[in-house]
Protein backbone atom coordinates (compact mmCIF):
# COMPACT_ATOMS: atom_id res chain seq x y z
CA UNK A 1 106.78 135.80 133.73
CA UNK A 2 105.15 132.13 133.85
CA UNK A 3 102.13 133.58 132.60
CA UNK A 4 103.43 134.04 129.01
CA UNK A 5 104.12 130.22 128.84
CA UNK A 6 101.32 127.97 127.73
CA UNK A 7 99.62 125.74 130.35
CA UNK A 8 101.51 122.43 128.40
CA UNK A 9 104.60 123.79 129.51
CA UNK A 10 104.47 123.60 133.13
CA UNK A 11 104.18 119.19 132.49
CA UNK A 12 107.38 119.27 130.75
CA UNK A 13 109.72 117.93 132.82
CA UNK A 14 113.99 117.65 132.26
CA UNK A 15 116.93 115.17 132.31
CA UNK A 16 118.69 115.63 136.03
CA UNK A 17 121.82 114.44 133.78
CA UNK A 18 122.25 117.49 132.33
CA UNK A 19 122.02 119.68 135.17
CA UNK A 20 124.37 117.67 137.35
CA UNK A 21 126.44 117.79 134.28
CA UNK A 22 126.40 121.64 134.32
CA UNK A 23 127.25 121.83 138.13
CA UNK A 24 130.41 119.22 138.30
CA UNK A 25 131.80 121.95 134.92
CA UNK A 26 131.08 124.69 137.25
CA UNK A 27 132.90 123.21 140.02
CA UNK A 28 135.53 122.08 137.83
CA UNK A 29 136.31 125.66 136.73
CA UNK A 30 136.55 126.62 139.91
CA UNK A 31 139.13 124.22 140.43
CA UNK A 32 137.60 120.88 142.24
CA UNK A 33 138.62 117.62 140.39
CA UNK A 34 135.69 115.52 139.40
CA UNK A 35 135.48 112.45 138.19
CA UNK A 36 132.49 111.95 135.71
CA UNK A 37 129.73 109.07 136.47
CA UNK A 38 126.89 110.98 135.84
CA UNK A 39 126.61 111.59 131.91
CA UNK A 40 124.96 108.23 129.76
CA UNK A 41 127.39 108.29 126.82
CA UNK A 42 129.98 106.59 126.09
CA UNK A 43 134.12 107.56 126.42
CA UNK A 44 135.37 106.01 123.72
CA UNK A 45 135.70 108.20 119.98
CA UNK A 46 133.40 107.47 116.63
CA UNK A 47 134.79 105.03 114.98
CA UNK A 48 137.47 105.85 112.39
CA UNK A 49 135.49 104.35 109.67
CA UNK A 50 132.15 105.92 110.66
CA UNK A 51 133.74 109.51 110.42
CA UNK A 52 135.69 108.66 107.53
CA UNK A 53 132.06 108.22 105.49
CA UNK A 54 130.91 111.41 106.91
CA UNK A 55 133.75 112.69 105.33
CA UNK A 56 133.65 111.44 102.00
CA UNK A 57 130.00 112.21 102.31
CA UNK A 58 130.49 115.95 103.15
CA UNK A 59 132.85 116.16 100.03
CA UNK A 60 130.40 114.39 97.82
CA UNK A 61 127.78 117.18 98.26
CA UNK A 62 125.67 115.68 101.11
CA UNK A 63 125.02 119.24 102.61
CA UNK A 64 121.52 119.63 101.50
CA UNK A 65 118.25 118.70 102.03
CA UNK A 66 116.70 115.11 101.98
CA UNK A 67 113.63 112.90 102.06
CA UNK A 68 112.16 113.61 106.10
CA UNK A 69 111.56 110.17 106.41
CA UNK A 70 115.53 109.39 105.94
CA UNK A 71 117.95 109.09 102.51
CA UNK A 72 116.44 106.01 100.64
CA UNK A 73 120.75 103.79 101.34
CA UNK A 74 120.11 104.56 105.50
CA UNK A 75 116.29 103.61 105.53
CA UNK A 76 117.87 99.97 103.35
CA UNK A 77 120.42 99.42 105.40
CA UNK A 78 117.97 99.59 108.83
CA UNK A 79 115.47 97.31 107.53
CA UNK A 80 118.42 95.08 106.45
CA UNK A 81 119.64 95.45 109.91
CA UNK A 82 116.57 95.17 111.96
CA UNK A 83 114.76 92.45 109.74
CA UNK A 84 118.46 90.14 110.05
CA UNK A 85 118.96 91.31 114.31
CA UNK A 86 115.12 90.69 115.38
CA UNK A 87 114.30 87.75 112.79
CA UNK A 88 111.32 89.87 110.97
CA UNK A 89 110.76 91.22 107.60
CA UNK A 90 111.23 94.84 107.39
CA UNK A 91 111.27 97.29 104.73
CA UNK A 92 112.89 100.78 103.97
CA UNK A 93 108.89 102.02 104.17
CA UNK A 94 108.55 101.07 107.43
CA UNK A 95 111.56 103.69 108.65
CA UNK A 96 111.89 106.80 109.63
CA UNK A 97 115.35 108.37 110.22
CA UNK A 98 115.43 111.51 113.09
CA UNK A 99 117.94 113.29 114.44
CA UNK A 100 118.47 111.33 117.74
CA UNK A 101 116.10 108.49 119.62
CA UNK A 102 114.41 111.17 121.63
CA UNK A 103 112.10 112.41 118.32
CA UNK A 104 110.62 108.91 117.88
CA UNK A 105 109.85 109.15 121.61
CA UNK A 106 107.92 112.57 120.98
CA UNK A 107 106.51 111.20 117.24
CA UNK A 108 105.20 107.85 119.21
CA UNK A 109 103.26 110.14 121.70
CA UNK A 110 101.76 113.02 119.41
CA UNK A 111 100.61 110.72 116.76
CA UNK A 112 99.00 107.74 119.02
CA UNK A 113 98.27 108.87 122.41
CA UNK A 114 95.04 111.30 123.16
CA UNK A 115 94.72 113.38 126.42
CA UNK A 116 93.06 111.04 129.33
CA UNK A 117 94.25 108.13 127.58
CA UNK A 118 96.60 106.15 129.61
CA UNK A 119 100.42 105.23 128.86
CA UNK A 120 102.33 102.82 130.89
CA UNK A 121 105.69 103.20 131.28
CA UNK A 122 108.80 102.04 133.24
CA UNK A 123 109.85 103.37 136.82
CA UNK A 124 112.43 104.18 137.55
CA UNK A 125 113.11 105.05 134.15
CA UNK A 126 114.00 107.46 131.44
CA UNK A 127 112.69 110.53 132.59
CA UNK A 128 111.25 111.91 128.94
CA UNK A 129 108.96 109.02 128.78
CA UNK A 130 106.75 110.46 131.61
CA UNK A 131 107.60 114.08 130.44
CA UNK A 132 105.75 113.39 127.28
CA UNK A 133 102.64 111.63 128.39
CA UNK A 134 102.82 114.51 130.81
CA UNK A 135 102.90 117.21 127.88
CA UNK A 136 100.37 115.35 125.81
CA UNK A 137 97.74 115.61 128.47
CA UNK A 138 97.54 112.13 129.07
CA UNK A 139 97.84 109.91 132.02
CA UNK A 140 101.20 108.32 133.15
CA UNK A 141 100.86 104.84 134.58
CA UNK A 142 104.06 103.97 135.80
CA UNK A 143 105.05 99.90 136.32
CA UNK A 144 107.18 99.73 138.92
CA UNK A 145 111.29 98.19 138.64
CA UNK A 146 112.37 96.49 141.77
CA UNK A 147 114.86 95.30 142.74
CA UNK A 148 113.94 92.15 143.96
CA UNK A 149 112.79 91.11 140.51
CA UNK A 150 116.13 91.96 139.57
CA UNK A 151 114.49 95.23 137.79
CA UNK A 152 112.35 93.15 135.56
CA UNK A 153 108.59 93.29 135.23
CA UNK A 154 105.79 92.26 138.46
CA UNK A 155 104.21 90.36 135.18
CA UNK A 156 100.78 90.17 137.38
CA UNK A 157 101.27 94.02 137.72
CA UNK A 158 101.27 94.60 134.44
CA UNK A 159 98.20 92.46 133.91
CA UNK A 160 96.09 94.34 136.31
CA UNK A 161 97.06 98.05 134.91
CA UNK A 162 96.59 97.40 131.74
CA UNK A 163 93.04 98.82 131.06
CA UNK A 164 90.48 99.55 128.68
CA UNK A 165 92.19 103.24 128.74
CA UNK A 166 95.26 101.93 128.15
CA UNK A 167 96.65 103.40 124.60
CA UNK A 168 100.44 102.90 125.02
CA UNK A 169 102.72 100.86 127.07
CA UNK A 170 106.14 101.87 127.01
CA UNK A 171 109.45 99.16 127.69
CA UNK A 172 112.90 99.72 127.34
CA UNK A 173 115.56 97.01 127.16
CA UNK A 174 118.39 96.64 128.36
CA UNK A 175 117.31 99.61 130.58
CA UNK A 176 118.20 102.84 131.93
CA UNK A 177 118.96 103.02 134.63
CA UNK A 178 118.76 100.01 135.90
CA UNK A 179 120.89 97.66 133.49
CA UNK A 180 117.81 95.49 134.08
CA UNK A 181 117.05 93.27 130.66
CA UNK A 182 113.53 91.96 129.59
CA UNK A 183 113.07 88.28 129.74
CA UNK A 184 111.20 86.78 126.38
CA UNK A 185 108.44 85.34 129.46
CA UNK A 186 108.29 89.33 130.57
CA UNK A 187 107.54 90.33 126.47
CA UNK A 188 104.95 87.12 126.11
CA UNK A 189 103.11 89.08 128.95
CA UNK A 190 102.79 92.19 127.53
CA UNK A 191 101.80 90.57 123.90
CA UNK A 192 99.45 88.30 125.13
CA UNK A 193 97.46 91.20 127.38
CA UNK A 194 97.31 92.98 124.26
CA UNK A 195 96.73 90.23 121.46
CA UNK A 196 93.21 90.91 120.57
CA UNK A 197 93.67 94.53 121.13
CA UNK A 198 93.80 96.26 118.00
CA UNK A 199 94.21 100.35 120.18
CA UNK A 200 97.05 99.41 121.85
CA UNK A 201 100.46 99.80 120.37
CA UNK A 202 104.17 99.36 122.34
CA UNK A 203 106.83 101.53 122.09
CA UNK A 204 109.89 99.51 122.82
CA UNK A 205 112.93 101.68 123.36
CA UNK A 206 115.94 99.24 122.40
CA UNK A 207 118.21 101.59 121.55
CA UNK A 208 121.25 99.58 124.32
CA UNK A 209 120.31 96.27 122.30
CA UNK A 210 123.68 95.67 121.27
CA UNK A 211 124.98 96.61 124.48
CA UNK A 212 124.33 93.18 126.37
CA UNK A 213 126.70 91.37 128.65
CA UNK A 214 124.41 87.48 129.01
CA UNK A 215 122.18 86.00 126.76
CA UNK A 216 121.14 87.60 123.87
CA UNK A 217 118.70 90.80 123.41
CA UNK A 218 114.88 89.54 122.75
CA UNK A 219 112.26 92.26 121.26
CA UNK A 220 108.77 92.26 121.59
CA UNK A 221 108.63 92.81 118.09
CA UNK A 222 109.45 88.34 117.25
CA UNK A 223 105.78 87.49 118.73
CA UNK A 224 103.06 87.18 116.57
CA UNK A 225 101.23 89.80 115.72
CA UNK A 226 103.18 92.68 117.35
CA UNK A 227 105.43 93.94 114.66
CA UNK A 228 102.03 96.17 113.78
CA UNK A 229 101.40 97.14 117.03
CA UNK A 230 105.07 97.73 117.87
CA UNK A 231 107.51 101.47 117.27
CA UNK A 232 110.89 100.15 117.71
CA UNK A 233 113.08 102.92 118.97
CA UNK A 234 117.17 102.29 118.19
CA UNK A 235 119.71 104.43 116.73
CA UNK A 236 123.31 104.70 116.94
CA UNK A 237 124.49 106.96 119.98
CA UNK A 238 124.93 104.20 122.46
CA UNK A 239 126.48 101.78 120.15
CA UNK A 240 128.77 103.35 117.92
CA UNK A 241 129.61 106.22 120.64
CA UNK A 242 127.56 108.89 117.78
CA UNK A 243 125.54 110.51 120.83
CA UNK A 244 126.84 114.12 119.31
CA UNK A 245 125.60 113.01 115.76
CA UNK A 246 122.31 112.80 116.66
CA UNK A 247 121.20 109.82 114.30
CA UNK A 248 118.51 107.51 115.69
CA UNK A 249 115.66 105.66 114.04
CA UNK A 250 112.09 103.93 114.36
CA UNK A 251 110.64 100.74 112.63
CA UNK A 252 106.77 101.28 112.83
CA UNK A 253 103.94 99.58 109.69
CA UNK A 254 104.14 101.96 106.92
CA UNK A 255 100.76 103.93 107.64
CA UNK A 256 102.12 105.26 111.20
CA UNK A 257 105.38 105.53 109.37
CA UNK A 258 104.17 108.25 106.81
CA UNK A 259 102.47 109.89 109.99
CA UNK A 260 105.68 110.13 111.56
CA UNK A 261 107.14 111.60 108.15
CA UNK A 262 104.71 114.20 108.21
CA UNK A 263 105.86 115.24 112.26
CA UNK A 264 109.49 115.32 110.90
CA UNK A 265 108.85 117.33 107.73
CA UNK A 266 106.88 120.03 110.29
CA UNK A 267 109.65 119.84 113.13
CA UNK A 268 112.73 118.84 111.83
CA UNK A 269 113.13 119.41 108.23
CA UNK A 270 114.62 116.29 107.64
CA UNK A 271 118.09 114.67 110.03
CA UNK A 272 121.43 115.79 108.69
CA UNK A 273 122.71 114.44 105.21
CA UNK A 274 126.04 113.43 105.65
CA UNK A 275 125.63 111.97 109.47
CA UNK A 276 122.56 109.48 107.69
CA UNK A 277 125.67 108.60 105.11
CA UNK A 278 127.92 107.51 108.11
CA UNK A 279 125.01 105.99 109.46
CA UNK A 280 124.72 103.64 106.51
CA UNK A 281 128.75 103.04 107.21
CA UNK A 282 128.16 101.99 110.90
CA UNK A 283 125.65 99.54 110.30
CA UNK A 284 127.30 98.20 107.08
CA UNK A 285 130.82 98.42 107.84
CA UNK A 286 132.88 96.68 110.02
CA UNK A 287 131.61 96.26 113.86
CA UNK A 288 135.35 95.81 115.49
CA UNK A 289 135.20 99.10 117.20
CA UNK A 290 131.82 98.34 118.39
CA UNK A 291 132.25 94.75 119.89
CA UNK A 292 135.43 95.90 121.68
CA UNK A 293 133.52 98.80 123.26
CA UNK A 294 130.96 95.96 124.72
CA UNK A 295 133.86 94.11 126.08
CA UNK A 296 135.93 97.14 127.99
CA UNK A 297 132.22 97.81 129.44
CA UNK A 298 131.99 94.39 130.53
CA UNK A 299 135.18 94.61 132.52
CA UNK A 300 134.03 98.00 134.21
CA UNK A 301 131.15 96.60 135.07
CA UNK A 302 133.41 93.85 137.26
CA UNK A 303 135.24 96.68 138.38
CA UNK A 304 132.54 99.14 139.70
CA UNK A 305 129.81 96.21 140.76
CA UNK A 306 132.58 94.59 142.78
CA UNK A 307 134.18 98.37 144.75
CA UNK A 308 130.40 99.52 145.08
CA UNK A 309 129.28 96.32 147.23
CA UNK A 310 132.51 96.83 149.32
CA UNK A 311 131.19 99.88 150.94
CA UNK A 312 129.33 100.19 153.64
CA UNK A 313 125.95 101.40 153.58
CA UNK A 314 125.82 100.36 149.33
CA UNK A 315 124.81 96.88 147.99
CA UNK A 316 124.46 96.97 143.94
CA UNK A 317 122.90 94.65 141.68
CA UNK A 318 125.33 92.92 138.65
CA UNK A 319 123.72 94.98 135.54
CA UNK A 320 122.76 92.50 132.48
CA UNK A 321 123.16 95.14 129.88
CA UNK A 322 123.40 98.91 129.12
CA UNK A 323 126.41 100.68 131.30
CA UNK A 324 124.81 101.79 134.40
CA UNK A 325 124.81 100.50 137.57
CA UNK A 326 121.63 100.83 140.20
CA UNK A 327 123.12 100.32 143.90
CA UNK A 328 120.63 100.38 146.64
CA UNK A 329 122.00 103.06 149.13
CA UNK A 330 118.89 102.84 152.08
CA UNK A 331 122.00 102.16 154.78
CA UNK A 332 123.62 104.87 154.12
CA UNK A 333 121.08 107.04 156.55
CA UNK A 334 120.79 109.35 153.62
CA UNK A 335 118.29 109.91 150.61
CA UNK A 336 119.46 109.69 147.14
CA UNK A 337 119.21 113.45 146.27
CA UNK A 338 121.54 114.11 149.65
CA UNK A 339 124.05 111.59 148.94
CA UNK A 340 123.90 112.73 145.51
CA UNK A 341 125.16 116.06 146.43
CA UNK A 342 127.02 114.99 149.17
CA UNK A 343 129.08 112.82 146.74
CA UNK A 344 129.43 115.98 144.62
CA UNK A 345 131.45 117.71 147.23
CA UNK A 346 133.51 114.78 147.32
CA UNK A 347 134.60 115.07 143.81
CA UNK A 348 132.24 112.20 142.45
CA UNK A 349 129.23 113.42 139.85
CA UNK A 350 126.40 111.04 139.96
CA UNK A 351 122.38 110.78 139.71
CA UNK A 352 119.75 110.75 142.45
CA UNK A 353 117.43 107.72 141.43
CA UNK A 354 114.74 109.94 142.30
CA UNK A 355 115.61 111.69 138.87
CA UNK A 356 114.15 108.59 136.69
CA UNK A 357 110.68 108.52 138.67
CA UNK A 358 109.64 108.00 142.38
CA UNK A 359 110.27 104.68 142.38
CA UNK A 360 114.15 105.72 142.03
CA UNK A 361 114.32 106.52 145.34
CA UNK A 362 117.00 104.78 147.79
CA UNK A 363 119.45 104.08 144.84
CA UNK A 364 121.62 106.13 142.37
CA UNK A 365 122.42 106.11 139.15
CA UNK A 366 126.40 105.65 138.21
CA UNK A 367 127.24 105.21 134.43
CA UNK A 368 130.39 103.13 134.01
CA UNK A 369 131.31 104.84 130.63
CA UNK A 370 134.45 105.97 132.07
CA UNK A 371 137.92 104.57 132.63
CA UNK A 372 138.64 101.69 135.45
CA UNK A 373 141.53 104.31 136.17
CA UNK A 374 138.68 106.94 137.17
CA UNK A 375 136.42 104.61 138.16
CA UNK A 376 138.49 103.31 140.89
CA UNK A 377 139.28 106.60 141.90
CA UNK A 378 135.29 107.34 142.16
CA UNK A 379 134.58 104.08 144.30
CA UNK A 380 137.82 105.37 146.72
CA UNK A 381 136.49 108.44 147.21
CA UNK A 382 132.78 107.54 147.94
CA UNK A 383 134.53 105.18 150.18
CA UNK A 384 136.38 107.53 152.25
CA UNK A 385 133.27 110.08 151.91
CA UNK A 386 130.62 107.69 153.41
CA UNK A 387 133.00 106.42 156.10
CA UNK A 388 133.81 110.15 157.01
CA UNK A 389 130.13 110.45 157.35
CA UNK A 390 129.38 107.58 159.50
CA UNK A 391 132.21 108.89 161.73
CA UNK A 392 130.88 112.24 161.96
C-alpha cells in the first residue's frame, strides 16, 4: 500500500512525544499508574483572563473568517510586543498569525529553502526541523549540542559548515530538549558568518523566550543587519499554557511576510477568530499568571535536577530555560530507547534522546511540567527501577 504515497512522504518523519503519549494512555486503561514526563506542555490552565476574551470574543461574532495573515488588533499587539521584548522596530506588516508555531516552521522551509540546498539545524533537537528539510528535498546539516558546552554552540563548528550551499540555519533558544540557552557571543557567530550574505536567512525558534530561569533571553534578531535575514518563530502555547489553542506567530520583512500570507491563505484558511482575540488579551493583559508559571518551573527544576543526579548510573545538567531536563544516562549499561521503555514498565513516561536526532543518544528527555508531588514520585521510581536492574 506504500506505493500509493508520493516519494516526499517516506522523508516525513514524527514527534516520538506523541507516540509515547499514546502508549502510557494505553497502559493507563489497562490499569498501570503513570506518571507523565514525556508530553512538552505545560500543567497549569489558560489563564482566566485569556479565556475570558475568547469568550467575549465568541459572543461578539468572531466565528468567521479573517485576514490569513492574522486580525489587524493581534498582528498590533505582536509588533508592539516583539519591537518592546527584542529592542527593534516592528510593524503589524511584518506578521503573520498561524494556527500554532509548527506552520511558520513549514512556511520558513517551502518559501526559502530549494532541494540540494543545505539547512543547518540543531541536534539533538526538535525533531520537525529535520523532518522538513527532509520533505523539502533538501539537505539537513545538523550542528551538534553537547554537553560539555553545556548544550550551546562548537562556535568553530558552525564556522566550518556553514557553506556556499548553505540557505538556512536553524536555532532555537532556550531549547528543546536540552534547556540549553544561546549566549549573545554564540548569536554574534552566526551573524557575523552570514553578514555579507544576502541568501542566507535564520530561522530562530524562540517560542520558550519567556520561559528563562538566568539572565535574560538574547535574539539574533538585536545585531545589525539580521532583522531582514531573520523569521522569528514565537507564539503563545508555552507561555500562556494555550498549546490546545493553537495560536503562534512569525516576525519576517514584509516581502517574505506576504509570501507566507499566500501559504496560509492555500493551507490554512486563515487561524481561528476568536483564539487571535484572546491572543491580543495575553499579550496585552496582565502577565501574573504567566510569571508565576516561570517561578513553580523554577522550583521543579531544583526538584528534578537535584533527585536525577542522586541516582546511580544518571548525572543531569541544571537547564537555563525551557522545562526539560537532558540527563546523561551512558552508566546506566543501557541505551536511551531501552531505558526509555524500561522506565515505561516502571510507571514513568519519558523520551529516548535518540527521538530529537542522533546526537540524542545516551540521554533522555524528561519535561518537568508536572507537579513536584509526581515528580518525586517519578525520580523514586526510576530510582528503585535502575537499582533493581543493577541487582539483577
Amino acid at each position: 500500500m506504500d506505493s500509493i504515497f508520493a516519494e516526499r512522504m517516506k522523508s516525513l518523519g514524527t514527534e516520538t512525544a506523541f507516540e509515547v503519549l499514546a502508549k502510557a494512555r494505553a497502559l493507563e486503561k489497562q490499569g498501570k499508574d503513570i506518571v507523565h514526563l514525556e508530553i512538552g506542555e505545560p500543567d497549569f490552565d489558560t489563564p482566566k483572563n485569556i479565556k475570558d476574551a475568547a469568550m467575549k470574543a465568541l459572543n461578539a461574532g468572531y466565528t468567521h473568517y479573517v485576514p490569513s495573515a492574522g486580525i489587524p488588533e493581534l498582528r498590533q499587539a505582536i509588533a508592539d510586543y516583539i519591537s518592546k521584548t527584542r529592542n527593534l522596530n516592528a510593524s503589524p506588516e511584518e506578521v503573520v498569525v498561524t494556527p500554532g508555531g509548527k506552520p511558520i516552521m513549514f512556511y520558513t522551509i517551502l518559501a526559502l529553502v530549494n532541494p540540494g540546498d543545505e539547512v543547518l539545524y540543531p541536534n539533538p533537537g526538535f525533531p520537525i526541523y529535520e523532518s522538513l528539510i527532509n520533505f523539502v528535498g533538501a539537505k539537513p546539516v545538523p550542528i551538534p549540542l553537547e554537553e560539555k558546552n553545556d548544550f550551546s554552540l562548537d562556535r568553530e563548528y558552525v564556522k566550518k559548515m556553514i557553506t556556499k550551499k548553505t540557505k538556512l540555519i536553524i536555532i532555537n533558544s532556550p531549547e528543546n530538549p536540552t534547556g540549553g540557552v544561546l549566549t549573545r557571543e554564540d548569536l554574534k557567530v552566526i551573524a557575523d558568518c552570514i553578514a555579507n550574505r544576502d541568501d542566507v536567512f535564520v530561522l530562530s525558534d524562540e517560542i520558550y523566550s519567556r520561559i528563562i530561569y538566568e539572565g535574560k533571553h538574547e535574539s539574533i534578531t538585536a545585531f545589525p543587519g539580521m532583522k531582514e535575514k531573520t523569521i522569528l518563530l514565537d507564539g503563545f502555547s508555552k507561555t500562556y499554557a494555550m498549546t490546545g489553542w493553537r495560536l503562534g506567530y512569525g516576525v519576517m520583512r514584509k516581502d517574505i511576510a506576504s509570501k507566507f500570507a499566500q501559504l496560509m491563505t492555500n493551507s490554512n484558511s486563515c487561524t481561528s477568530a476568536f483564539t487571535q482575540m484572546a491572543g491580543v488579551e495575553a499579550l496585552t493583559g496582565r502577565q501574573n499568571e504567566a510569571e508565576r508559571m516561570v517561578n513553580e518551573f523554577k522550583k521543579r527544576r531544583e526538584v528534578i535536577v537535584d533527585g536525577l543526579n542522586k541516582i546511580k548510573g544518571i548525572t543531569c545538567k541544571k537547564p537555563h530555560g525551557a522545562f526539560y531536563v537532558f540527563p546523561n544516562i551512558e552508566d546506566t549499561g543501557m541505551n536511551c530507547r531501552e531505558l526509555g521503555e524500561y522506565l515505561m514498565s516502571n510507571g514513568v513516561a519519558v523520551l529516548p534522546g535518540t527521538s530529537f536526532g542522533k546526537y540524542g543518544e545516551g540521554y533522555l528527555r524528561l519535561s518537568f511540567a508536572n507537579s513536584v508531588e509526581n515528580i518525586k514520585k517519578a525520580l523514586d521510581r526510576i530510582a528503585k527501577a535502575l537499582e533493581k536492574r543493577q541487582a539483577s
